[in-house]
Protein backbone atom coordinates (compact mmCIF):
# COMPACT_ATOMS: atom_id res chain seq x y z
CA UNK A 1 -5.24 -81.92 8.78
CA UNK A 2 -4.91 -80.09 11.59
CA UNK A 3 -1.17 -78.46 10.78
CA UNK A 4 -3.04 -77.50 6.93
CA UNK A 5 -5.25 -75.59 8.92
CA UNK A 6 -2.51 -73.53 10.98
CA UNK A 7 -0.47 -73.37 8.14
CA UNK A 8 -3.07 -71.57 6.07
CA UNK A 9 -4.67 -69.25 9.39
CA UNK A 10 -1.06 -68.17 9.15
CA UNK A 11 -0.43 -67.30 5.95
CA UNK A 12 -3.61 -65.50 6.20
CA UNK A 13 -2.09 -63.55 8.86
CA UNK A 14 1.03 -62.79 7.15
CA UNK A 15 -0.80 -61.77 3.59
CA UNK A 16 -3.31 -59.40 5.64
CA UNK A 17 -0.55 -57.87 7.10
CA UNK A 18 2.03 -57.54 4.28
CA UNK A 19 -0.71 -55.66 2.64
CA UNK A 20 -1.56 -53.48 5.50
CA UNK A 21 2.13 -52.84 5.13
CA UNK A 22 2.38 -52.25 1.75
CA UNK A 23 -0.91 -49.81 1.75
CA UNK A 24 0.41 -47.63 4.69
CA UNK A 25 4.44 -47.53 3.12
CA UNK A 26 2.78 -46.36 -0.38
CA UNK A 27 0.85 -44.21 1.40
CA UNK A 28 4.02 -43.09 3.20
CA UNK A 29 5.96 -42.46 -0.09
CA UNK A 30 2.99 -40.48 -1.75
CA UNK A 31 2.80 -37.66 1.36
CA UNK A 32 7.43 -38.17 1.02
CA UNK A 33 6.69 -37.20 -2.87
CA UNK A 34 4.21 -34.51 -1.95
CA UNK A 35 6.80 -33.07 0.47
CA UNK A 36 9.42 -33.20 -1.34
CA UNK A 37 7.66 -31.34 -3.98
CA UNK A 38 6.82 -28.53 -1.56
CA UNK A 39 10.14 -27.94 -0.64
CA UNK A 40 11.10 -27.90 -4.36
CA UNK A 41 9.07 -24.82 -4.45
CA UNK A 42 10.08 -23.14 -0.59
CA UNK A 43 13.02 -23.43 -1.86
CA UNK A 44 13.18 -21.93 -5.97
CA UNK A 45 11.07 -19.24 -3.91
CA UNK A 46 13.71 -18.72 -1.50
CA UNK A 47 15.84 -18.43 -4.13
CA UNK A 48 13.83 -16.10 -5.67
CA UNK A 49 13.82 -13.77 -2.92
CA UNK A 50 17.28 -13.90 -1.94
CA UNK A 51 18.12 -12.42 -5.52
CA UNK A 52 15.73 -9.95 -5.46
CA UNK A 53 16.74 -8.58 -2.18
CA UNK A 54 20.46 -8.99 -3.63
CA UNK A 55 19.63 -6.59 -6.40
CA UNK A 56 17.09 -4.20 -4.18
CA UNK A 57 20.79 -3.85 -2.38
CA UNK A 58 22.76 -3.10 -5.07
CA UNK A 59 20.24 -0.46 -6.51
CA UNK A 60 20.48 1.20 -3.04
CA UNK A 61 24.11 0.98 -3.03
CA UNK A 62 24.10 2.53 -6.82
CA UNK A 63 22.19 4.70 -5.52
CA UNK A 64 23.64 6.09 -2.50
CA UNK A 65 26.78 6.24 -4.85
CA UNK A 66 25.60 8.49 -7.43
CA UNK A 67 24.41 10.59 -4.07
CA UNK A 68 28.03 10.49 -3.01
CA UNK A 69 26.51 9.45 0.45
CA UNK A 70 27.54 5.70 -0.10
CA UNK A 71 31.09 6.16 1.45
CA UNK A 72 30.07 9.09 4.42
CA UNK A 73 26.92 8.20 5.33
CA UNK A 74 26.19 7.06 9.03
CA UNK A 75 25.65 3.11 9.72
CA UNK A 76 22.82 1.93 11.58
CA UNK A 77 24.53 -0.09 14.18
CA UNK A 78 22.59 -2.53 16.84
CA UNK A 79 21.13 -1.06 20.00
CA UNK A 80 23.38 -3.48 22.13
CA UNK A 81 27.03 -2.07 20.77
CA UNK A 82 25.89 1.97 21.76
CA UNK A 83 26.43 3.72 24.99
CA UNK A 84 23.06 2.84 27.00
CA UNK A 85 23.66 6.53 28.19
CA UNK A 86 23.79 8.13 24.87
CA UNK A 87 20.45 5.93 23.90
CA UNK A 88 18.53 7.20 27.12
CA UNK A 89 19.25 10.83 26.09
CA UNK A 90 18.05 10.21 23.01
CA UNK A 91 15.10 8.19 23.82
CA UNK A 92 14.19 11.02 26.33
CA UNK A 93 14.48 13.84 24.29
CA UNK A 94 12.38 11.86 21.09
CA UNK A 95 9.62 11.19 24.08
CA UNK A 96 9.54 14.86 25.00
CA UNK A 97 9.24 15.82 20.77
CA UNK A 98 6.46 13.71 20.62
CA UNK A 99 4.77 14.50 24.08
CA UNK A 100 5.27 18.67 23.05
CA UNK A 101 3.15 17.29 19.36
CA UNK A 102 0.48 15.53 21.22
CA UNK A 103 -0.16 18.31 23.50
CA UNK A 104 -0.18 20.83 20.72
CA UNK A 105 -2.58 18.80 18.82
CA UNK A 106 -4.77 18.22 21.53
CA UNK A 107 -4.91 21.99 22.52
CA UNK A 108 -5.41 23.04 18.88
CA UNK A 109 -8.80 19.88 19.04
CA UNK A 110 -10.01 21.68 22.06
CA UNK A 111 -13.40 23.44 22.17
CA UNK A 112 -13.80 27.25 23.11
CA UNK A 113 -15.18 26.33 26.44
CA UNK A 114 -12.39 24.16 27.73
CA UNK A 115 -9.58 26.69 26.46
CA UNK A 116 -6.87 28.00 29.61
CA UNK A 117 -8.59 31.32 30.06
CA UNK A 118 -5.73 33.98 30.47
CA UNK A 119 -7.16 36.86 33.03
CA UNK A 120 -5.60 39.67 31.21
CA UNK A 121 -7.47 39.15 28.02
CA UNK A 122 -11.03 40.22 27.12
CA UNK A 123 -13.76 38.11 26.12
CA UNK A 124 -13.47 38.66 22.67
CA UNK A 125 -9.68 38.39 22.35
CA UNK A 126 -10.21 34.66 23.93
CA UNK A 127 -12.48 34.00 20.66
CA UNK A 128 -10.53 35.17 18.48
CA UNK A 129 -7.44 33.60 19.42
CA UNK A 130 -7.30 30.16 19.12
CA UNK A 131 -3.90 27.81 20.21
């Protein structure tokens, strides 16, 4: 009597468990399905994209043809493979372009009052002349 009752606390045991295994692997395969759906789509949209930007590109190549700049025009080359010195220069000199437009716009914003008075002009040539 006593083995009937181990014999059945164990195949309790094992039942309980094979379907706590079988619950979490279905569960398992539902979430693989779901993913594997997702992906599906990443994917046809990746697709997607890569021939739109493959026509976008041959649009701009038509048209830079038809401009006859296709063939002569300047390539935009990475940072790394140009003289550092050449970039400094340049960097400089666009820093400077936009330092001169800030200052112009900032003495063209100024108020009458906090104008650079010149000492050779009369009061009412500093009114009427504004930056």
């Amino acid at each position: 009597m006593r083995l009937l009752v181990w014999v059945v606390i164990w195949l309790v045991i094992l039942g309980v468990s094979g379907w706590v295994l079988w619950r979490r692997l279905r569960s398992l395969r539902d979430h693989v399905v779901a993913l594997s759906d997702q992906l599906a789509e990443a994917e046809s949209l990746g697709y997607a994209v890569q021939l739109a930007a493959g026509e976008r590109l041959r649009d701009q190549q038509v048209r830079e043809a038809a401009e006859g700049t296709g063939e002569g025009a300047q390539r935009h080359t990475l940072a790394v493979f140009d003289d550092p010195a050449t970039l400094a220069r340049e960097r400089e000199a666009l820093r400077e372009a936009l330092a001169q437009e800030r200052r112009a716009r900032r003495a063209a914003a100024l108020p009458g009052w906090a104008r650079p008075v010149d000492s050779h002009a009369t009061p009412s040539d500093r009114k009427a002349v504004s930056p």
